[in-house]
PDB file of N, CA and C in Angstrom:
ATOM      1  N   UNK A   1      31.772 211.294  10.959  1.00  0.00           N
ATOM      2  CA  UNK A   1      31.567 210.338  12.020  1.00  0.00           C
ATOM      3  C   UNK A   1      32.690 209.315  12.029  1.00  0.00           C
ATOM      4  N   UNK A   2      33.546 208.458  10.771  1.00  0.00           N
ATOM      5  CA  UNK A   2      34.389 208.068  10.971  1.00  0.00           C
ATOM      6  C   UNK A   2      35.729 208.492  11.660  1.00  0.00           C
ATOM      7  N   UNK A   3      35.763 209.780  11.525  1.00  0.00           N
ATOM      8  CA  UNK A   3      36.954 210.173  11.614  1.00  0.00           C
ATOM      9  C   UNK A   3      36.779 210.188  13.319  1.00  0.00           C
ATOM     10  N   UNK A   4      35.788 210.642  13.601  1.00  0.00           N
ATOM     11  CA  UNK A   4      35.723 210.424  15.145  1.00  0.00           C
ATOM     12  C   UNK A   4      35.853 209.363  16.272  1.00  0.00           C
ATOM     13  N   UNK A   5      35.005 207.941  15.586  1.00  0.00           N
ATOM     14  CA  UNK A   5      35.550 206.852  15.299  1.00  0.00           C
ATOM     15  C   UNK A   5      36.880 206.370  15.537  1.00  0.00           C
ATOM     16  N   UNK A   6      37.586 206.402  14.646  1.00  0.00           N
ATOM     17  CA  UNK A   6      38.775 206.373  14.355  1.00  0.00           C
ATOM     18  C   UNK A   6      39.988 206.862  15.171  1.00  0.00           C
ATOM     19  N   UNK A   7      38.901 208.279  15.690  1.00  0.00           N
ATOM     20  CA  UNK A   7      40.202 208.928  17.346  1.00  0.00           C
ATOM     21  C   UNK A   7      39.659 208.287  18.066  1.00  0.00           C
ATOM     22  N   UNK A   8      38.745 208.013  18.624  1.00  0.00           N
ATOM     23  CA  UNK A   8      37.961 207.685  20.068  1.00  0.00           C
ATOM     24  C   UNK A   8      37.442 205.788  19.370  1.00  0.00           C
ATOM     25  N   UNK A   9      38.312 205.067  19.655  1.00  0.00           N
ATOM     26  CA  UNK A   9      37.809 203.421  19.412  1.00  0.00           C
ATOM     27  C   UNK A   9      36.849 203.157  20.092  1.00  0.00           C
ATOM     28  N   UNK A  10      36.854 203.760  21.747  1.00  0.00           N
ATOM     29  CA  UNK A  10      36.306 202.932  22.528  1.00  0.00           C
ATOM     30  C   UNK A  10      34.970 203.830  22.723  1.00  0.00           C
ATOM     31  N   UNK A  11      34.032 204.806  21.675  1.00  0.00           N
ATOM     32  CA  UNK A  11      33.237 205.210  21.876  1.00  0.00           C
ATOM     33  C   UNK A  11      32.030 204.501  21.374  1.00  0.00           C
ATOM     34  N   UNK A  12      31.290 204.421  21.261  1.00  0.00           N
ATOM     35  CA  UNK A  12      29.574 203.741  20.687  1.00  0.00           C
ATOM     36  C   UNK A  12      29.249 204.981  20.004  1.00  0.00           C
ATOM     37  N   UNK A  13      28.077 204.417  19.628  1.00  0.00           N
ATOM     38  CA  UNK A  13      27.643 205.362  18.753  1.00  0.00           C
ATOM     39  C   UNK A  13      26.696 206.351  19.430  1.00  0.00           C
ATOM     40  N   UNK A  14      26.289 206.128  20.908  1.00  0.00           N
ATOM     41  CA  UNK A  14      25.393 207.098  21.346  1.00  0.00           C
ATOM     42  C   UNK A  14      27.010 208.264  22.135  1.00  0.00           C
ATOM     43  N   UNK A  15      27.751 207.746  22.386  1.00  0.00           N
ATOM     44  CA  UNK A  15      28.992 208.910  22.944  1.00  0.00           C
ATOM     45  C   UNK A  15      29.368 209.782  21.523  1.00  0.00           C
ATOM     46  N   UNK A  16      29.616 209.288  20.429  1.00  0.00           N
ATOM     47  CA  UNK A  16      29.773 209.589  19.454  1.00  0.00           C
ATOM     48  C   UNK A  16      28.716 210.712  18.834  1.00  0.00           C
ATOM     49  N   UNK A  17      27.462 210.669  19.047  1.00  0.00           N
ATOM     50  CA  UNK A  17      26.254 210.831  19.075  1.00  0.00           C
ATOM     51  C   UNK A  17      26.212 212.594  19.686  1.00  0.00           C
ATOM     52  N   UNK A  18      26.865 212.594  20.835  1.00  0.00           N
ATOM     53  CA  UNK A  18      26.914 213.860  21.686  1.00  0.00           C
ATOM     54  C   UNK A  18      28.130 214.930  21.138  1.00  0.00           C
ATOM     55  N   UNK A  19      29.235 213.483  20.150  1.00  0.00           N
ATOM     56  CA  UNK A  19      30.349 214.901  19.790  1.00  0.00           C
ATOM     57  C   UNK A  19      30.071 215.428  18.353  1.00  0.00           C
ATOM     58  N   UNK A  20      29.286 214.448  17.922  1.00  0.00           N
ATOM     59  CA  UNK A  20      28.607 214.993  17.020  1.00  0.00           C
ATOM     60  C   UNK A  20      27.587 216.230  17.119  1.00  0.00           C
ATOM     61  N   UNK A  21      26.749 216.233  18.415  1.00  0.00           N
ATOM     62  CA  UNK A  21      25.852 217.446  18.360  1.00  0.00           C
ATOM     63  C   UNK A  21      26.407 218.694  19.085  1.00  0.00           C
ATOM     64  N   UNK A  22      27.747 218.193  19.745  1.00  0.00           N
ATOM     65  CA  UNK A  22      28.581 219.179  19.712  1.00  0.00           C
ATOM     66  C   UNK A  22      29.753 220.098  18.320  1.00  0.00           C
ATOM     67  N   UNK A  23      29.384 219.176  17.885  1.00  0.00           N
ATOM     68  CA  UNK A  23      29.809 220.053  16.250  1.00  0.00           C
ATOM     69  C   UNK A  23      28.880 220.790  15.451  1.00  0.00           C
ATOM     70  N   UNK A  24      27.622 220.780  15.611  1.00  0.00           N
ATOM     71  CA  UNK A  24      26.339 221.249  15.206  1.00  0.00           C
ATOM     72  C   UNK A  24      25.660 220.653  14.399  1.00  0.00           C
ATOM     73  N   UNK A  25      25.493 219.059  14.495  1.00  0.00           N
ATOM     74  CA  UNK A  25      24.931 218.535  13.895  1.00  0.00           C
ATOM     75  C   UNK A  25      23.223 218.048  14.576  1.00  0.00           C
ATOM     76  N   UNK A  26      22.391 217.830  13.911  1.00  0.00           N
ATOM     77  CA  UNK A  26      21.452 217.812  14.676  1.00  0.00           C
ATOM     78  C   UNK A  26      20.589 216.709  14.372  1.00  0.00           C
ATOM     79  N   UNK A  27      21.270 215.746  14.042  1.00  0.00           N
ATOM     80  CA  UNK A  27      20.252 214.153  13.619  1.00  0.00           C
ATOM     81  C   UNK A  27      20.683 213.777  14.758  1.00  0.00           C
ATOM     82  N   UNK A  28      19.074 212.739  14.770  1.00  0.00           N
ATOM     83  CA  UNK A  28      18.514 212.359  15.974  1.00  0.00           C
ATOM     84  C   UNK A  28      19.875 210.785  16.064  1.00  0.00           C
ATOM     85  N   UNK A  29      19.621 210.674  17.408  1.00  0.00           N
ATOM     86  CA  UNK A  29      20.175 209.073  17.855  1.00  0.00           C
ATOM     87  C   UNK A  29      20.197 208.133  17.079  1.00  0.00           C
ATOM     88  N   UNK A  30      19.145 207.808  16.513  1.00  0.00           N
ATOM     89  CA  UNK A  30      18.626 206.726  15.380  1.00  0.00           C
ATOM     90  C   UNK A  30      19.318 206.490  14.537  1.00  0.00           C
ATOM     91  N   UNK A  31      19.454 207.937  14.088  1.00  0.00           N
ATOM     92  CA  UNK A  31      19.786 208.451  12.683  1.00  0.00           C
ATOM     93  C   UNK A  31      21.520 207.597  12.894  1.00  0.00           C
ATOM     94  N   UNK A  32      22.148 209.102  13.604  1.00  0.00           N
ATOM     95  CA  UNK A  32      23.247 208.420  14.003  1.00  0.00           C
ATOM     96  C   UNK A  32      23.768 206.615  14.394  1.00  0.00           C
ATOM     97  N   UNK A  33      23.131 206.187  15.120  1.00  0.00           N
ATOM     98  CA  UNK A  33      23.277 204.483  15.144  1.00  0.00           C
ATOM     99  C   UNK A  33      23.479 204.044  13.351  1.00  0.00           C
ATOM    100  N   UNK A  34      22.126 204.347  13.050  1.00  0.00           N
ATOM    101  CA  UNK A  34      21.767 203.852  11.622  1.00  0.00           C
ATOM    102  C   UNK A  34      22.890 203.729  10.765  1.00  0.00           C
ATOM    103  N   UNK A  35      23.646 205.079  10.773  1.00  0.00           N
ATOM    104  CA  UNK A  35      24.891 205.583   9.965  1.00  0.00           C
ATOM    105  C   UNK A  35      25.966 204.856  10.375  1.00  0.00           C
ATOM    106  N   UNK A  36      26.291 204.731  11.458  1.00  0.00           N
ATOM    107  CA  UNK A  36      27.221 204.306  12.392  1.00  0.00           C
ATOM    108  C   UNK A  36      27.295 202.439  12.276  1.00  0.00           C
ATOM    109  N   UNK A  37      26.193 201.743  11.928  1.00  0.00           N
ATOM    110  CA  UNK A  37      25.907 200.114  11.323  1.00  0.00           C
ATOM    111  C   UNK A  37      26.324 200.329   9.839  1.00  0.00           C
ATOM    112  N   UNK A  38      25.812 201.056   9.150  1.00  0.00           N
ATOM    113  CA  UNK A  38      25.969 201.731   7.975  1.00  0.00           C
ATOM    114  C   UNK A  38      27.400 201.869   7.406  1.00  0.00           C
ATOM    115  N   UNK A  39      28.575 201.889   7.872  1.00  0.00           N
ATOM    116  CA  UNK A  39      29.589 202.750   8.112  1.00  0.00           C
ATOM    117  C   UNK A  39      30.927 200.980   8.687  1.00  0.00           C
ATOM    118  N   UNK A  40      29.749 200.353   9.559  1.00  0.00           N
ATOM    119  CA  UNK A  40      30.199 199.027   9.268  1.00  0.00           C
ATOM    120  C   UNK A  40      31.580 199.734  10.923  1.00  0.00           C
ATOM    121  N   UNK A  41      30.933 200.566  11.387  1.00  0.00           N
ATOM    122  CA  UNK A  41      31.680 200.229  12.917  1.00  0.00           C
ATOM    123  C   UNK A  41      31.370 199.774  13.775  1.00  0.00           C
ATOM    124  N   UNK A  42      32.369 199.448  14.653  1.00  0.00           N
ATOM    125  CA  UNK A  42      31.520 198.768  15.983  1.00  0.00           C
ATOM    126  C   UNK A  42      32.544 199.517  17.440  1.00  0.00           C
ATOM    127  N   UNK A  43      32.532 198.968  18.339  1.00  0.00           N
ATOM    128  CA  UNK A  43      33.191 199.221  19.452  1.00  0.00           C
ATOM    129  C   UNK A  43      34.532 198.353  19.358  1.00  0.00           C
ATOM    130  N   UNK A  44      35.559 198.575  19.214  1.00  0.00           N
ATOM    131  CA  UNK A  44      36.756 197.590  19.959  1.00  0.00           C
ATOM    132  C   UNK A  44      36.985 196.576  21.226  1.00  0.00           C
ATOM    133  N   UNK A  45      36.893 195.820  21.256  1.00  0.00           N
ATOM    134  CA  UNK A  45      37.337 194.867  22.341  1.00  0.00           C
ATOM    135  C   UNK A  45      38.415 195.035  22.610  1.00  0.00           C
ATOM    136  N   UNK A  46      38.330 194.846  24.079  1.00  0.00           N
ATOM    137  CA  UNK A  46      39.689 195.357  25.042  1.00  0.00           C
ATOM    138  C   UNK A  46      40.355 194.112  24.524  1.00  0.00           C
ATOM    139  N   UNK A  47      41.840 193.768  24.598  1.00  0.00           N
ATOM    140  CA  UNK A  47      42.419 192.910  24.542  1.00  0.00           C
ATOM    141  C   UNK A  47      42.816 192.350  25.798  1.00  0.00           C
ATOM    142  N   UNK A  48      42.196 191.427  26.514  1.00  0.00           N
ATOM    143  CA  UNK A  48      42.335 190.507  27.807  1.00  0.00           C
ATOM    144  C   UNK A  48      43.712 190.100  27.805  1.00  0.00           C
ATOM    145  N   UNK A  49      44.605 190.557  28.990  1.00  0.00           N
ATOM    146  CA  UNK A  49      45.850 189.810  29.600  1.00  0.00           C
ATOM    147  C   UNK A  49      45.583 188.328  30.121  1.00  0.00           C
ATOM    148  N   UNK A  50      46.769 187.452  29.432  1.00  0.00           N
ATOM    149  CA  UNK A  50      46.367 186.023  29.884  1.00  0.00           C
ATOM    150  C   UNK A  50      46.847 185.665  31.148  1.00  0.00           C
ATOM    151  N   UNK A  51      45.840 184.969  31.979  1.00  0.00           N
ATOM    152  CA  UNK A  51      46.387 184.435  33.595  1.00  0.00           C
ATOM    153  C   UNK A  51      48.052 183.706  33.064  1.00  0.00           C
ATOM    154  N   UNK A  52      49.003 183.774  33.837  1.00  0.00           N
ATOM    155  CA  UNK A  52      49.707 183.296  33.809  1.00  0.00           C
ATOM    156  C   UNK A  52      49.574 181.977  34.809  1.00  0.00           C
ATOM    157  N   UNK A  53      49.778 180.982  33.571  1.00  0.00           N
ATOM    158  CA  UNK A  53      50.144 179.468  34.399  1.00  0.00           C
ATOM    159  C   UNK A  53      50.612 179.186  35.902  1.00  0.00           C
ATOM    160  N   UNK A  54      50.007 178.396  37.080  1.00  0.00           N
ATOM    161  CA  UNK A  54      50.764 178.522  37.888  1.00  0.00           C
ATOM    162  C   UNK A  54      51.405 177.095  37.797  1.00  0.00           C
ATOM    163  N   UNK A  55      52.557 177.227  38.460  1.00  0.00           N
ATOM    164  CA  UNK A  55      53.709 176.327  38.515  1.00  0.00           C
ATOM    165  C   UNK A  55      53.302 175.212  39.508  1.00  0.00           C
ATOM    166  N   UNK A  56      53.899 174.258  38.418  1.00  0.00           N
ATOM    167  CA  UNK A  56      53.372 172.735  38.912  1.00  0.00           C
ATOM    168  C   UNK A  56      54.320 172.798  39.946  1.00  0.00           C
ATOM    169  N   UNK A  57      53.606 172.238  41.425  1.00  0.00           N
ATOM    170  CA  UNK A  57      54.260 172.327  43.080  1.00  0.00           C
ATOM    171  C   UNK A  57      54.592 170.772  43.210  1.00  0.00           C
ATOM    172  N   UNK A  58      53.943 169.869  42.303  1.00  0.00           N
ATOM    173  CA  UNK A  58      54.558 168.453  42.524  1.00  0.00           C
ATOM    174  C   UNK A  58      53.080 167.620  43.688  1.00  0.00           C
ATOM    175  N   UNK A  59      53.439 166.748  44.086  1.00  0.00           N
ATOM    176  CA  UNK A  59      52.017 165.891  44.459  1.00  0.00           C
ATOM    177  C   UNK A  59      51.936 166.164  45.753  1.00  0.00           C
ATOM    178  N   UNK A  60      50.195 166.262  46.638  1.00  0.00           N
ATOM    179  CA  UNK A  60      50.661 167.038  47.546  1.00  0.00           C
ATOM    180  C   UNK A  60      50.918 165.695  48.535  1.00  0.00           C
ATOM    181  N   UNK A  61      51.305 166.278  49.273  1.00  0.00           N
ATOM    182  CA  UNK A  61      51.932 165.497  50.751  1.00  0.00           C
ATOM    183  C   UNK A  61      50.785 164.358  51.278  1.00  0.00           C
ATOM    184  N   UNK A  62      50.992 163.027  51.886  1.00  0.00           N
ATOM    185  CA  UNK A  62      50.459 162.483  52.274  1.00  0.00           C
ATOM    186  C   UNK A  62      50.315 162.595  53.997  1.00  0.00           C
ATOM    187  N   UNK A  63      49.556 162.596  54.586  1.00  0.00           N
ATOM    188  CA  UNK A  63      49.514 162.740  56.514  1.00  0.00           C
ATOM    189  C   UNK A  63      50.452 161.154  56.935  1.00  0.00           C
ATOM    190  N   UNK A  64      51.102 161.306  57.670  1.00  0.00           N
ATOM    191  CA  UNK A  64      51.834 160.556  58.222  1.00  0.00           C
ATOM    192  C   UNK A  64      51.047 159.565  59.417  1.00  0.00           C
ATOM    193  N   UNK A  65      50.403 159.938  60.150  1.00  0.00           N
ATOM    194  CA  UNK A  65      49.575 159.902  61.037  1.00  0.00           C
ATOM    195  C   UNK A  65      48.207 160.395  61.207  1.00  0.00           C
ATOM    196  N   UNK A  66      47.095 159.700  62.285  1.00  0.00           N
ATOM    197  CA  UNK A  66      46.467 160.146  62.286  1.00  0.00           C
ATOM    198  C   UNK A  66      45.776 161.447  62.739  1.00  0.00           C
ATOM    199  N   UNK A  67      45.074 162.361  62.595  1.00  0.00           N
ATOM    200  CA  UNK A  67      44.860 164.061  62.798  1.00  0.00           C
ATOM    201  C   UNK A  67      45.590 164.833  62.075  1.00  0.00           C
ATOM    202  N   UNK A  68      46.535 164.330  61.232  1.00  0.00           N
ATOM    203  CA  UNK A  68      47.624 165.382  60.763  1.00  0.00           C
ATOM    204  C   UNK A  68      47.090 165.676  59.217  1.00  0.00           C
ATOM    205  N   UNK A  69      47.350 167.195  59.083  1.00  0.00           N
ATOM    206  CA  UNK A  69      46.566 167.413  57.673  1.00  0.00           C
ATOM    207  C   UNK A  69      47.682 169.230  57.739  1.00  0.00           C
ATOM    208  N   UNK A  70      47.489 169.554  56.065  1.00  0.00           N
ATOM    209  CA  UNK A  70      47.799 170.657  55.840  1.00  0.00           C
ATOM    210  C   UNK A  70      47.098 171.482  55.235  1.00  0.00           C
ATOM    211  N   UNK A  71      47.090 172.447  55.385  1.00  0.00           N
ATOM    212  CA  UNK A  71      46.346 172.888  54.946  1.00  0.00           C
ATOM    213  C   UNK A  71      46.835 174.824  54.453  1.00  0.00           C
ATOM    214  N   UNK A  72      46.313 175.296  53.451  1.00  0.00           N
ATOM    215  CA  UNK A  72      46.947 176.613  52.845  1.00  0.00           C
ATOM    216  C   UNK A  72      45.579 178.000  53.361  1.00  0.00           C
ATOM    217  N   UNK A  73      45.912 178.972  53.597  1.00  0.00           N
ATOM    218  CA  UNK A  73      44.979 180.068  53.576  1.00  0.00           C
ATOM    219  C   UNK A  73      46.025 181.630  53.197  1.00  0.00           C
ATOM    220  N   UNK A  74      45.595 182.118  52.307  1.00  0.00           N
ATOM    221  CA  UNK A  74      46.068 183.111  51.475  1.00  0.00           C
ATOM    222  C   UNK A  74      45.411 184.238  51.814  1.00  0.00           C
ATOM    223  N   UNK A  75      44.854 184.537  52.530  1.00  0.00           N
ATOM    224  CA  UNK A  75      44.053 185.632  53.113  1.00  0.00           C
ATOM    225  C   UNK A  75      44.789 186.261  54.823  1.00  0.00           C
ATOM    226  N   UNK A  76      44.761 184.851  55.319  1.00  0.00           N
ATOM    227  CA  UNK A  76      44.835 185.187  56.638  1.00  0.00           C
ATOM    228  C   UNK A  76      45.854 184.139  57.206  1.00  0.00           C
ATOM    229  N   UNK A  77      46.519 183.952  58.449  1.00  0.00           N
ATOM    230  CA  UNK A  77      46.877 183.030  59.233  1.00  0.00           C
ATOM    231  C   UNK A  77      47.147 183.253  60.292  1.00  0.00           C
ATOM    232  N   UNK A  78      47.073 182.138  61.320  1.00  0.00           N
ATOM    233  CA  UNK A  78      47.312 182.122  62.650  1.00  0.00           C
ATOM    234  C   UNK A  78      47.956 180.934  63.608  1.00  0.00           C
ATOM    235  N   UNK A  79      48.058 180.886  64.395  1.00  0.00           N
ATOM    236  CA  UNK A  79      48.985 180.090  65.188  1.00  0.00           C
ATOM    237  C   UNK A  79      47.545 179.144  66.157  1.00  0.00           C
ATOM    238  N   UNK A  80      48.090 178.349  66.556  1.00  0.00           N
ATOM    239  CA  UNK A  80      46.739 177.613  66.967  1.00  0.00           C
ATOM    240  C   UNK A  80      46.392 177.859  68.566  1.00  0.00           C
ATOM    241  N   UNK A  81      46.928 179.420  68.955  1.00  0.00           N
ATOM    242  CA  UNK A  81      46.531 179.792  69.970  1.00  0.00           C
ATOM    243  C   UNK A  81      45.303 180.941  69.893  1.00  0.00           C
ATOM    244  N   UNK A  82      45.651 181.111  68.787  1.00  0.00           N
ATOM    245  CA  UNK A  82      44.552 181.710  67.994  1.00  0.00           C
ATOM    246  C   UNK A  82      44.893 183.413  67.607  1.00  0.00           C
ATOM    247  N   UNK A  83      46.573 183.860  67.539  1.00  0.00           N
ATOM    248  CA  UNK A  83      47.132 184.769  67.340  1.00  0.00           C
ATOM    249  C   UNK A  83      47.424 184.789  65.903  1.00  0.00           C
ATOM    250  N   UNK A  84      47.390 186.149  65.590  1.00  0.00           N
ATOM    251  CA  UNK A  84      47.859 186.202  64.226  1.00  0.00           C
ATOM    252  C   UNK A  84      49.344 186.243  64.036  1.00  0.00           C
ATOM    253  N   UNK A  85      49.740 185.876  62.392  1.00  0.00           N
ATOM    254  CA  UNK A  85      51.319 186.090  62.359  1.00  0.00           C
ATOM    255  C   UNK A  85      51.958 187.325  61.963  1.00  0.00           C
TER     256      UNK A  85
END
């Protein structure tokens, strides 16, 4: 069971469980888990990529006047006739 383990990190012990009864072994689930705590394995944790920082843009803009505002949309945009760009 280690050695299987050992190829396959990212298996549990019930996947492990099936290549085992594909070798002709015939203990139950239990059994297997049991051995498998026993044995002092576990599953591997993926190793998470870190967000990369976003870059300081500086302070945002003040409105000059009144109605005036800015504003960002990252999905979609349009012109204020109501066309897309």
């Amino acid at each position: 069971m280690r050695e299987l383990a050992i190829l396959r990190p990212r298996f549990g012990y019930e996947r492990l469980h099936v290549l085992l009864r594909r070798e002709g072994w015939r203990d139950g689930r239990n059994r297997v888990h049991r051995l498998y705590k026993l044995e002092g394995l576990q599953v591997r944790m993926r190793v998470r990529r870190r967000k990369r920082l976003s870059l300081h843009r500086g302070p945002a803009l003040v409105p000059e006047r009144l109605g005036q505002y800015w504003a960002m949309d990252f999905v979609h945009d349009q012109l204020d006739s109501g066309r897309g760009l």
